[in-house]
C-alpha atoms as a PDB file:
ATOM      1  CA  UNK A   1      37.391 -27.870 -12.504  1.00  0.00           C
ATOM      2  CA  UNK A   2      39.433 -25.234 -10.798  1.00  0.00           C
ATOM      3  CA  UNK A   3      38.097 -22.401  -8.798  1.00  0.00           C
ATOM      4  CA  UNK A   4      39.598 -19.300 -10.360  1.00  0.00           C
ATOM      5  CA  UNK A   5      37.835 -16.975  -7.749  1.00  0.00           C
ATOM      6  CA  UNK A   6      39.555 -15.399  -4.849  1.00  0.00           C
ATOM      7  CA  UNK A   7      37.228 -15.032  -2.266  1.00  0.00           C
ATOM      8  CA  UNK A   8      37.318 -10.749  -2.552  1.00  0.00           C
ATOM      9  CA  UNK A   9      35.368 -11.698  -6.048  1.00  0.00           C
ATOM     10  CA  UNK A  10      33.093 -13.802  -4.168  1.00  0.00           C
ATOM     11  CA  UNK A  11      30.233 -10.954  -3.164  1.00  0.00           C
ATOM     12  CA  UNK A  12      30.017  -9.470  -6.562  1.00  0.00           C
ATOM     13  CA  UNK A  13      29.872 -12.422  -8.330  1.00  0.00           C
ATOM     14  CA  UNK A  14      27.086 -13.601  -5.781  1.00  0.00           C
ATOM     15  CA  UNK A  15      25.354 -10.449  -6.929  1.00  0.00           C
ATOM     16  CA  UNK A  16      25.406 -10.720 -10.654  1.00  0.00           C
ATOM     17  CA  UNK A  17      24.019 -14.434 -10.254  1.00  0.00           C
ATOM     18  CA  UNK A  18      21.156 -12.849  -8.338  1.00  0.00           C
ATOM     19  CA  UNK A  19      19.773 -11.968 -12.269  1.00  0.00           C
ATOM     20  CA  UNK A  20      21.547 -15.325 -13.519  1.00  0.00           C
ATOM     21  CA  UNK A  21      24.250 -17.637 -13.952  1.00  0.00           C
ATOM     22  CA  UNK A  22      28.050 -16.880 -14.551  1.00  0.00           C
ATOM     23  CA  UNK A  23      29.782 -18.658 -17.167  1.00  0.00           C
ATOM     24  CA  UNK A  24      33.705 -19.127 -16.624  1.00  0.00           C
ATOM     25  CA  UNK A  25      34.564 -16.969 -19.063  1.00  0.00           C
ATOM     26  CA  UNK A  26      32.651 -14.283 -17.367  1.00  0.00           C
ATOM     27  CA  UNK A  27      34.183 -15.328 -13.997  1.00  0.00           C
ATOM     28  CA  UNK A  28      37.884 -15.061 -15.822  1.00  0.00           C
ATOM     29  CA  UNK A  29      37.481 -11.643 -16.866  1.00  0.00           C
ATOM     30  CA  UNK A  30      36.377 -10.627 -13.739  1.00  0.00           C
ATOM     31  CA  UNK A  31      38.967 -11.747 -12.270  1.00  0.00           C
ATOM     32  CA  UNK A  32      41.087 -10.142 -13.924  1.00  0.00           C
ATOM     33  CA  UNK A  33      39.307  -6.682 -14.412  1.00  0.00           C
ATOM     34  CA  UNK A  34      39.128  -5.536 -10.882  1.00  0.00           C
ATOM     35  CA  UNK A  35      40.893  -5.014  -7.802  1.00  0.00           C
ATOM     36  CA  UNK A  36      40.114  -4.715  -4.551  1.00  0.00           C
ATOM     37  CA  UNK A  37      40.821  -1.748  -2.746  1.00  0.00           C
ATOM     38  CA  UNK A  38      40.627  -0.154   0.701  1.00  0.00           C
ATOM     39  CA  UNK A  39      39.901   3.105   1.968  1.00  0.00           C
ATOM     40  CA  UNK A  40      40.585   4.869   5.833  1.00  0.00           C
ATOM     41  CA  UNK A  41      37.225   6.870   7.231  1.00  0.00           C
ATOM     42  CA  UNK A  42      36.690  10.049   5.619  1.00  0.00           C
ATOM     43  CA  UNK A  43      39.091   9.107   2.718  1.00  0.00           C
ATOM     44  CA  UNK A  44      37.189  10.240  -0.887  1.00  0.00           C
ATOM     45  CA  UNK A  45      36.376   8.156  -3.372  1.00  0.00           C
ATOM     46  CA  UNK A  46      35.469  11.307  -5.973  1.00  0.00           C
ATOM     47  CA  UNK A  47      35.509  15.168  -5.452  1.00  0.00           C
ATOM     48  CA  UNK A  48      33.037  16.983  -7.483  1.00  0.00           C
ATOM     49  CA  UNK A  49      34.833  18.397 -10.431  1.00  0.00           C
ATOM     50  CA  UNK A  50      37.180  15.402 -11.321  1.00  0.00           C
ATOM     51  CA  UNK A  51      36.079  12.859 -13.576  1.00  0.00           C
ATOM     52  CA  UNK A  52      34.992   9.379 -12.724  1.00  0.00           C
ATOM     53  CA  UNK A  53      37.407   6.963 -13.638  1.00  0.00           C
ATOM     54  CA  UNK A  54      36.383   3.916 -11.093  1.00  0.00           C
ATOM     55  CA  UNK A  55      32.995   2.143  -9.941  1.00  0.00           C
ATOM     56  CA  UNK A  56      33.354   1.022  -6.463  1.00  0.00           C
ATOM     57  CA  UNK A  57      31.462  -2.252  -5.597  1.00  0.00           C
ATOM     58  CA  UNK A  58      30.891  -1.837  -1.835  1.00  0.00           C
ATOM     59  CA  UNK A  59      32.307  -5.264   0.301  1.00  0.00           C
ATOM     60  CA  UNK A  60      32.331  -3.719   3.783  1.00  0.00           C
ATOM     61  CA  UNK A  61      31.499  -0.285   5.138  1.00  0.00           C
ATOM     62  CA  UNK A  62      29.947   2.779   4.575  1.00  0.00           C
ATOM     63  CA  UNK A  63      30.385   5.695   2.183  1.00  0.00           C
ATOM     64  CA  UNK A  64      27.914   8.293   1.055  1.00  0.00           C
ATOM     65  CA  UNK A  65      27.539  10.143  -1.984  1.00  0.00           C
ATOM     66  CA  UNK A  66      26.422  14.268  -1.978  1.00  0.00           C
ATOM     67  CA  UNK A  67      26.477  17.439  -3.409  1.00  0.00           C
ATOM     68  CA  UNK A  68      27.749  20.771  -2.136  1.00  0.00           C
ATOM     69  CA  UNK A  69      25.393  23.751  -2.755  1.00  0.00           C
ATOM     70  CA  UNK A  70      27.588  27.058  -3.712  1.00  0.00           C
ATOM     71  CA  UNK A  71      26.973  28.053  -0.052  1.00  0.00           C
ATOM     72  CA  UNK A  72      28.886  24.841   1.206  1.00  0.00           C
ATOM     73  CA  UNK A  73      25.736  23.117   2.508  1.00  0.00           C
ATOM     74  CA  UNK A  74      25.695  19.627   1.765  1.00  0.00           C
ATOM     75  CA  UNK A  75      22.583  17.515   0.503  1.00  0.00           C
ATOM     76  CA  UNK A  76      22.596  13.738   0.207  1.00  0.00           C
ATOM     77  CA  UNK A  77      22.129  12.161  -2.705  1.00  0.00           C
ATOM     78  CA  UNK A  78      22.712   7.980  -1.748  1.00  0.00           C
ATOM     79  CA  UNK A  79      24.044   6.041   1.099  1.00  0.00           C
ATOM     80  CA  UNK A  80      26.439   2.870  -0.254  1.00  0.00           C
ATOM     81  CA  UNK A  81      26.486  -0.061   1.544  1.00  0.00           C
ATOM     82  CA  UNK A  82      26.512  -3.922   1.979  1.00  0.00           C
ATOM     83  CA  UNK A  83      23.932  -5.178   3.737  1.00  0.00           C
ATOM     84  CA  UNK A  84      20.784  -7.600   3.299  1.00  0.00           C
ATOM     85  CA  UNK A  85      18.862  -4.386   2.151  1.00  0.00           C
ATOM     86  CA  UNK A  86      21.304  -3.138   0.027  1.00  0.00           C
ATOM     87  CA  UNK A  87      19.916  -2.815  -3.905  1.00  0.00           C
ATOM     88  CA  UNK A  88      21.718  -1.058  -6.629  1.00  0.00           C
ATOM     89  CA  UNK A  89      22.153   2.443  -5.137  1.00  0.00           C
ATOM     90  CA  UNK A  90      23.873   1.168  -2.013  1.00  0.00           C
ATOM     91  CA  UNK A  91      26.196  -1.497  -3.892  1.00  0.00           C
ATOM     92  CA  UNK A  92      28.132   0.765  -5.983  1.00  0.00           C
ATOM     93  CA  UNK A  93      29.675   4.376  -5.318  1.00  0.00           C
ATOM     94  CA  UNK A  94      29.899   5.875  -8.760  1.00  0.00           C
ATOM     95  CA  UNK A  95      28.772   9.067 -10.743  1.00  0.00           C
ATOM     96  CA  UNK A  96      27.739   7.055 -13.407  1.00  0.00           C
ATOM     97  CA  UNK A  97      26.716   9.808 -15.607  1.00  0.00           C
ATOM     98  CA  UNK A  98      30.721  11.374 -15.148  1.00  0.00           C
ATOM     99  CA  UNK A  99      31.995   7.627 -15.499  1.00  0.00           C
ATOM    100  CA  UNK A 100      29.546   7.080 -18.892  1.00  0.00           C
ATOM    101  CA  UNK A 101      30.538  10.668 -19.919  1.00  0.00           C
ATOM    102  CA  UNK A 102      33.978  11.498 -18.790  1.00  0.00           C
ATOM    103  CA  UNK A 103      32.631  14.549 -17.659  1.00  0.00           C
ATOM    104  CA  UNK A 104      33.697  16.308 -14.356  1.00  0.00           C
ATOM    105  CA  UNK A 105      31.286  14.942 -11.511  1.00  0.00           C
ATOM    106  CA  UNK A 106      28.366  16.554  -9.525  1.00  0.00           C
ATOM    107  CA  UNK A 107      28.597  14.977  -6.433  1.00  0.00           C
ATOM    108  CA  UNK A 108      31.361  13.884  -4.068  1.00  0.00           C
ATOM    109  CA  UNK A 109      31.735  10.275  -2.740  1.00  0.00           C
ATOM    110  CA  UNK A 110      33.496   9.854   0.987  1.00  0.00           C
ATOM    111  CA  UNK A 111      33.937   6.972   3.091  1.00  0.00           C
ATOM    112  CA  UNK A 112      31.973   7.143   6.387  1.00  0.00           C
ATOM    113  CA  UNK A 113      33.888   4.025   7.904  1.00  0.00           C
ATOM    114  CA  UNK A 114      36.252   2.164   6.952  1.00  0.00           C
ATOM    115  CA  UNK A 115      35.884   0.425   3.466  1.00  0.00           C
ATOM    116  CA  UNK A 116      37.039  -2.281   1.342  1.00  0.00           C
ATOM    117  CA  UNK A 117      35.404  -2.760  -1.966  1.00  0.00           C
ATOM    118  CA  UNK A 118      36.333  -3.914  -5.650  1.00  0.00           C
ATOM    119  CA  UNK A 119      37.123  -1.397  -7.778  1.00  0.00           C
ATOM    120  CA  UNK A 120      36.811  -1.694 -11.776  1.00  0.00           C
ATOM    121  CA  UNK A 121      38.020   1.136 -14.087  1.00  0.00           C
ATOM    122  CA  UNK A 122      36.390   2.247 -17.273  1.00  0.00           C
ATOM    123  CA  UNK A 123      38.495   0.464 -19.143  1.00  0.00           C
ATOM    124  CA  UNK A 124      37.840  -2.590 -17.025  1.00  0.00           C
ATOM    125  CA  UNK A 125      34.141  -2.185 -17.405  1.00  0.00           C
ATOM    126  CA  UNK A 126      34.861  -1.866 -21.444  1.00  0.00           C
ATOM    127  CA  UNK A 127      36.387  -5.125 -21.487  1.00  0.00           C
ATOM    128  CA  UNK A 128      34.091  -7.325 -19.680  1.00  0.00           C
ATOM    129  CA  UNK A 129      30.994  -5.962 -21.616  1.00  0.00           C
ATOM    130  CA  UNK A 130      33.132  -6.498 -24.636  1.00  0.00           C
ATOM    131  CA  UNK A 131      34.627  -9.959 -23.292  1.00  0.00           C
ATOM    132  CA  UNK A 132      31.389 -11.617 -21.987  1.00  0.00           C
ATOM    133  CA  UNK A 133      27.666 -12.066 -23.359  1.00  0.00           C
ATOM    134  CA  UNK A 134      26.762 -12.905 -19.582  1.00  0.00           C
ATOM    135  CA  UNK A 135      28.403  -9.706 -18.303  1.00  0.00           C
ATOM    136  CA  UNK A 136      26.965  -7.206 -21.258  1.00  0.00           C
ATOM    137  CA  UNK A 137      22.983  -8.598 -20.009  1.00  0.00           C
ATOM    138  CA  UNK A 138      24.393  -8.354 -16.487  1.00  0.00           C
ATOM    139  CA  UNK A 139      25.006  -4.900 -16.905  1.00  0.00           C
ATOM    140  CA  UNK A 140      21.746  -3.760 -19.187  1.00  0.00           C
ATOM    141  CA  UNK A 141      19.969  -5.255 -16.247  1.00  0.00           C
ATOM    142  CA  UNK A 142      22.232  -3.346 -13.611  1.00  0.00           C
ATOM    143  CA  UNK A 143      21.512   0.028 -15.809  1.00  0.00           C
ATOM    144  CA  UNK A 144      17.819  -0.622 -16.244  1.00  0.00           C
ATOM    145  CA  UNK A 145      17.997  -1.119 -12.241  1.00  0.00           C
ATOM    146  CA  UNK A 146      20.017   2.326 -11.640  1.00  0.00           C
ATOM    147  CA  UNK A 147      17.568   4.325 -14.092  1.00  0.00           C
ATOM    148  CA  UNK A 148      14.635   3.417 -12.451  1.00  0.00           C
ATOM    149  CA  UNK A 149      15.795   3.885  -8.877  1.00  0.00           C
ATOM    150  CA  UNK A 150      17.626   7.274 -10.129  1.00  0.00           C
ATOM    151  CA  UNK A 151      14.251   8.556 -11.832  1.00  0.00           C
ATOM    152  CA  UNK A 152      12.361   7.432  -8.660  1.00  0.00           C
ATOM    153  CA  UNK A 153      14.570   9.697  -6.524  1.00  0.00           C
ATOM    154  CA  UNK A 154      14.549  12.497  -8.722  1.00  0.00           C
ATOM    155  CA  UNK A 155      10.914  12.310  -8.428  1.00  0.00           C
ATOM    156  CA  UNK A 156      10.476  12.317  -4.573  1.00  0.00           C
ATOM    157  CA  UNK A 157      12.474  15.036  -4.662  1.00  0.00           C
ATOM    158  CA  UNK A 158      10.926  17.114  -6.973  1.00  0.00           C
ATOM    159  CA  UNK A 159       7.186  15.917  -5.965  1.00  0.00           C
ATOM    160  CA  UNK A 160       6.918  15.629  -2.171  1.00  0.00           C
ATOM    161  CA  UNK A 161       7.415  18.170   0.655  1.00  0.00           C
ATOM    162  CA  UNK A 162      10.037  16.799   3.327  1.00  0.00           C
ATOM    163  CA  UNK A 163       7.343  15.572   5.497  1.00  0.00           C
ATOM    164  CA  UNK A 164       6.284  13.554   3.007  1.00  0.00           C
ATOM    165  CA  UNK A 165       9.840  12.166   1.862  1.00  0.00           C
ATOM    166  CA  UNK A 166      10.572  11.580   5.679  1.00  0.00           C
ATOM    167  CA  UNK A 167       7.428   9.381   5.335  1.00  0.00           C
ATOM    168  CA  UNK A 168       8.622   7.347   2.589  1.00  0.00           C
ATOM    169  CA  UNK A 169      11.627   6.704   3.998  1.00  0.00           C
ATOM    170  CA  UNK A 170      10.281   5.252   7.029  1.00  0.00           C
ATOM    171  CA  UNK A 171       7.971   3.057   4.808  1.00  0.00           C
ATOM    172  CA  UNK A 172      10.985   2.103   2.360  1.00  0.00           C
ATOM    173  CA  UNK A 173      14.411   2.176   4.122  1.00  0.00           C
ATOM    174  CA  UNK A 174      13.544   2.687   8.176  1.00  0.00           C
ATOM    175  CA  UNK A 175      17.050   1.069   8.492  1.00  0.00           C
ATOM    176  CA  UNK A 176      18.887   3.644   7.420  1.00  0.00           C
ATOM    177  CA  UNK A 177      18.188   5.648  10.582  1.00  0.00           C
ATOM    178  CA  UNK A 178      19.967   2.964  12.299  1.00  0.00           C
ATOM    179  CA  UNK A 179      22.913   2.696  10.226  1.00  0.00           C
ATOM    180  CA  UNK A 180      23.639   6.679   9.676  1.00  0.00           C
ATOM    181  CA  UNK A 181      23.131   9.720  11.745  1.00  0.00           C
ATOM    182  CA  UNK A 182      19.769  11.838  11.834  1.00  0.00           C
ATOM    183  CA  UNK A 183      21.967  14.535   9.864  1.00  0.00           C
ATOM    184  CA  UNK A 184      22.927  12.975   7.148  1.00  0.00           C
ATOM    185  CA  UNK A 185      19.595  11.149   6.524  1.00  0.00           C
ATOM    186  CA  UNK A 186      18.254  14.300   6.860  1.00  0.00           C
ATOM    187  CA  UNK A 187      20.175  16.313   4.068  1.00  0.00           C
END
């Protein structure tokens, strides 16, 4: 049985068998649907106002995800990252609803360090739904997982003062004060 997997494919596919096993077939596709890219500090991944066109699955690094007021100010909307307490949010750097929509984005996606991640295109994303049972529940899982933790954020923001949110986030994520600086938590 040969090992079709280059070892860049190795931490996604060890995510998507956190929900289940990967057939072959799923592992082929995959394979061949993605690539992995790099990207210098401060590079972007997106600029609000151009459409979505890739989904970033974070390997190393940090990047961080925000929108820009009309004033210029900044306000952050998810940190993306690979580390033990990474979930959904941090995993991928997307605008999934500009990806989903083709629709100019609302937020702006920049590296914070240097990153390497595997990138996968719409049309990529397309064909391994299309190509592979395993990778179609994969990914209703993966979008049941984003809606919830989307609709939870929404929700903090809109429900709890900042005193409160600052609260949570100690109880939830306290590591992200380590990994990022007072500022952008902050935002």
């Amino acid at each position: 049985n040969e090992d079709i997997t280059p070892p860049f494919y190795l931490p996604f596919l060890m995510h998507m068998e956190l929900t289940g096993p990967v057939d072959q077939e799923a592992r082929k596709l995959i394979t061949q649907h993605c690539k992995l890219v790099k990207f210098k500090k401060g590079d972007r991944l997106l600029s609000i106002g151009s459409v979505c066109k890739f989904v970033y699955f974070i390997i190393s690094g940090e990047c961080i995800s925000y929108y820009t007021d009309k004033s210029g100010k900044t306000k952050t909307w998810f940190f993306h990252f690979h580390q033990p307490e990474s979930n959904v949010k941090n995993l991928f750097a997307v605008d999934y609803n500009s990806f989903i929509s083709a629709k100019p984005s609302s937020i702006s996606i920049e590296a914070l360090s240097p990153v390497t991640a595997i990138r996968f295109s719409v049309k990529d994303v397309q064909i391994l739904k299309q190509g592979s049972r395993s990778v179609e529940r994969w990914l209703d899982n993966l979008n049941e997982q984003a809606y919830i933790q989307t609709h939870e954020r929404i929700t903090t923001l809109l429900t709890l003062s900042a005193e409160e949110r600052y609260k949570k986030l100690l109880d939830i994520e306290p590591y992200l004060l380590m990994m990022f600086s007072n500022y952008l938590v902050a935002t």
